[in-house]
N, C-alpha and C. Protein backbone atom coordinates (compact mmCIF):
# COMPACT_ATOMS: atom_id res chain seq x y z
N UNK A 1 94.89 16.39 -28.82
CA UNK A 1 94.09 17.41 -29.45
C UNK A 1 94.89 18.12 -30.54
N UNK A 2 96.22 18.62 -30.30
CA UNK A 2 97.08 19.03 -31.08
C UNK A 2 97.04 18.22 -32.24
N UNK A 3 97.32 16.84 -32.09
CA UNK A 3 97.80 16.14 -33.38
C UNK A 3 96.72 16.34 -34.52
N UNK A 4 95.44 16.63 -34.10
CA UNK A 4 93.98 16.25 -35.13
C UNK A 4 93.72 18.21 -35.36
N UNK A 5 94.57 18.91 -34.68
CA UNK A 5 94.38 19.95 -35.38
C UNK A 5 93.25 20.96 -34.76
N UNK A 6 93.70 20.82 -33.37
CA UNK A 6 92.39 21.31 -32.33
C UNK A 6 93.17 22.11 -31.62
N UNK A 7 92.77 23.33 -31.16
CA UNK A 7 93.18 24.32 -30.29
C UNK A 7 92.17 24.08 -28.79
N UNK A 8 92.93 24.07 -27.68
CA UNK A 8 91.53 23.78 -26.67
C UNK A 8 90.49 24.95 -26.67
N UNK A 9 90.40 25.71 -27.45
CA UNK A 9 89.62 26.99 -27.54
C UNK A 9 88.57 26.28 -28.49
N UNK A 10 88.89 25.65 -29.49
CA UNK A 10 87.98 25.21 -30.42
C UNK A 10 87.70 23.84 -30.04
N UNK A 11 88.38 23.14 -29.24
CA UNK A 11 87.47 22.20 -28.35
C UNK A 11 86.42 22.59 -27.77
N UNK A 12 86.45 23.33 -26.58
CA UNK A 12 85.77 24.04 -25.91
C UNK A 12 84.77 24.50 -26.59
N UNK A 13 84.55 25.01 -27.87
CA UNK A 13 83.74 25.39 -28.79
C UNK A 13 82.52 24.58 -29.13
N UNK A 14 83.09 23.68 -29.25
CA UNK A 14 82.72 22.32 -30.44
C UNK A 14 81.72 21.78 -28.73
N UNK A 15 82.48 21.40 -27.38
CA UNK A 15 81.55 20.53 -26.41
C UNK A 15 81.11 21.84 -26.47
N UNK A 16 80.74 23.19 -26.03
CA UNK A 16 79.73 23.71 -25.64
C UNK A 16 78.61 24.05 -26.39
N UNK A 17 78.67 23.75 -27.87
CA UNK A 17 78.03 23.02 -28.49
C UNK A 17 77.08 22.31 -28.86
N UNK A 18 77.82 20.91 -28.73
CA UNK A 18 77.47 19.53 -28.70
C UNK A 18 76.69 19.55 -27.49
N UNK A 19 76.89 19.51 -26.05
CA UNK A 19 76.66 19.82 -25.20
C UNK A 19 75.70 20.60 -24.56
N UNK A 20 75.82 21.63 -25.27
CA UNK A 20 74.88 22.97 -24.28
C UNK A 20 75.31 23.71 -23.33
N UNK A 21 76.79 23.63 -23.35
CA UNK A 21 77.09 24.14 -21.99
C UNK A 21 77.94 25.64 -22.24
N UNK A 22 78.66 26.19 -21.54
CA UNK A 22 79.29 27.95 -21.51
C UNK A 22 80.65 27.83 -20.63
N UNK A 23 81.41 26.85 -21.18
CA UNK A 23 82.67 26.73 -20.68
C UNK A 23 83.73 27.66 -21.25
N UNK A 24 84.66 27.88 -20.85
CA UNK A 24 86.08 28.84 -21.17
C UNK A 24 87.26 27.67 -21.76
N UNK A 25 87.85 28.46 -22.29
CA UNK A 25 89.51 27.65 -22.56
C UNK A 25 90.23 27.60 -21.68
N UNK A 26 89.93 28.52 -20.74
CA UNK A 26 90.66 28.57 -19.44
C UNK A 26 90.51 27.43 -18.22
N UNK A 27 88.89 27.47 -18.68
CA UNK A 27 88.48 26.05 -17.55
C UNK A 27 89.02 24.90 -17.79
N UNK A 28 89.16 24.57 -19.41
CA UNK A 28 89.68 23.07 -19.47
C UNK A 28 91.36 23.40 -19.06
N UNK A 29 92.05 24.32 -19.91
CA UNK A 29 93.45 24.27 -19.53
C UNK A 29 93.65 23.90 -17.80
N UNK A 30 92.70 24.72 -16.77
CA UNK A 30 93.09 24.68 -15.64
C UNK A 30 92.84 23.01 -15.22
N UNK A 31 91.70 22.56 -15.42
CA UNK A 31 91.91 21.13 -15.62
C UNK A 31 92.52 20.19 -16.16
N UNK A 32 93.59 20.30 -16.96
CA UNK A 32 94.53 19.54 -17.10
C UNK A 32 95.54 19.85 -16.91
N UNK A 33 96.09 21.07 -16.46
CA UNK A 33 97.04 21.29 -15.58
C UNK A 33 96.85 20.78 -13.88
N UNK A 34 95.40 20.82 -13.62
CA UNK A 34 95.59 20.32 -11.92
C UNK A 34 95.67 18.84 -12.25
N UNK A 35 95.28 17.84 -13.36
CA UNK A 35 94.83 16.70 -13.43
C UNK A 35 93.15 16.39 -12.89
N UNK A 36 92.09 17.24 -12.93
CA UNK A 36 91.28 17.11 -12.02
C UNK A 36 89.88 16.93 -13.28
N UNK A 37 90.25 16.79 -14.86
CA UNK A 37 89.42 16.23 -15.98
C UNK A 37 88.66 15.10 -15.15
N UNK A 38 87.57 14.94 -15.58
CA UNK A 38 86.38 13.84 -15.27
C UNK A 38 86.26 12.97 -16.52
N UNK A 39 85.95 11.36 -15.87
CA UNK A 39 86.25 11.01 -17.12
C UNK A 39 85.36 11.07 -17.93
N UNK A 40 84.08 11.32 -17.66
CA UNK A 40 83.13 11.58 -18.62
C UNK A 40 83.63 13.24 -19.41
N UNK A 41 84.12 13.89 -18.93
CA UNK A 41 84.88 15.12 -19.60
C UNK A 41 86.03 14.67 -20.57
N UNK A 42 86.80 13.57 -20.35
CA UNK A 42 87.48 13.15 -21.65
C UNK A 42 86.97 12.11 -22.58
N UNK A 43 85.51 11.84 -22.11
CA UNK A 43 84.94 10.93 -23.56
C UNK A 43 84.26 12.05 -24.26
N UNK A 44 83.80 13.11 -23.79
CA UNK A 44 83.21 14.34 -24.75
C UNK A 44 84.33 14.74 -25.29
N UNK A 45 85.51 14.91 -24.66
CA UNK A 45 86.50 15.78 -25.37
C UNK A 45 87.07 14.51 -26.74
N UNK A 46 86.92 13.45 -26.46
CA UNK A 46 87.84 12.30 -27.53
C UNK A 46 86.54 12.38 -28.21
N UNK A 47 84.93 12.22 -28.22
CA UNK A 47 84.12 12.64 -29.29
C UNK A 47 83.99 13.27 -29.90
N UNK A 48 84.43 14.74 -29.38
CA UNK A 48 84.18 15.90 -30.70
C UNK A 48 85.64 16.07 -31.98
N UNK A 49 87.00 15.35 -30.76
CA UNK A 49 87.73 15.55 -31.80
C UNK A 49 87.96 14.09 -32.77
N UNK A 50 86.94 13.21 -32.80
CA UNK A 50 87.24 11.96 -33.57
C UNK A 50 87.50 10.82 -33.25
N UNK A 51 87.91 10.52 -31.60
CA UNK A 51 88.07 9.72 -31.46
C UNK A 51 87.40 8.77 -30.16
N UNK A 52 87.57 7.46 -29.62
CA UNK A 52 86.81 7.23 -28.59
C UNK A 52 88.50 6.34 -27.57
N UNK A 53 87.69 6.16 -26.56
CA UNK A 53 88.08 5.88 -25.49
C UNK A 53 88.26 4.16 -25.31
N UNK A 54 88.83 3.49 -25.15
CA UNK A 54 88.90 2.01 -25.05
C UNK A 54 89.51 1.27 -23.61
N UNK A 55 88.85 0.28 -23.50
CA UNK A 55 89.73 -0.42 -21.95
C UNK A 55 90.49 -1.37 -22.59
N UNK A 56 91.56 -1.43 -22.82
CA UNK A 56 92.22 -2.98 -22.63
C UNK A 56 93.05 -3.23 -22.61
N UNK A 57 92.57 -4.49 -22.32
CA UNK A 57 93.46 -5.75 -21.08
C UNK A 57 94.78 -5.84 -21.39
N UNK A 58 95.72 -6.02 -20.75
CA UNK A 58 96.89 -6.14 -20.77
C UNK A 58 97.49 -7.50 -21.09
């Protein structure tokens, strides 16, 4: 998020938003400090800041 110039405040901004929803900066920080992000919570978060999500194979 840092590198593209995103504060998680203005993440948070941008999905509640996109979204519809009334989240805090606090909620996501506390979620990636416990590790407890959903992964459908990091394909919204890699959409609003530009980017997407990929599987592959090794």
């Amino acid at each position: 998020m840092v590198k593209k110039g995103f504060s998680v405040q203005k993440v948070v901004d941008a999905l509640n938003k996109k979204y519809g929803r009334n989240d805090s900066g606090q909620n996501l920080t506390n979620k990636l400090h416990r590790g407890t992000l959903k992964y459908r919570e990091a394909l919204e978060i890699a959409d609003v800041i530009g980017y997407k999500i990929e599987w592959i194979e090794k």
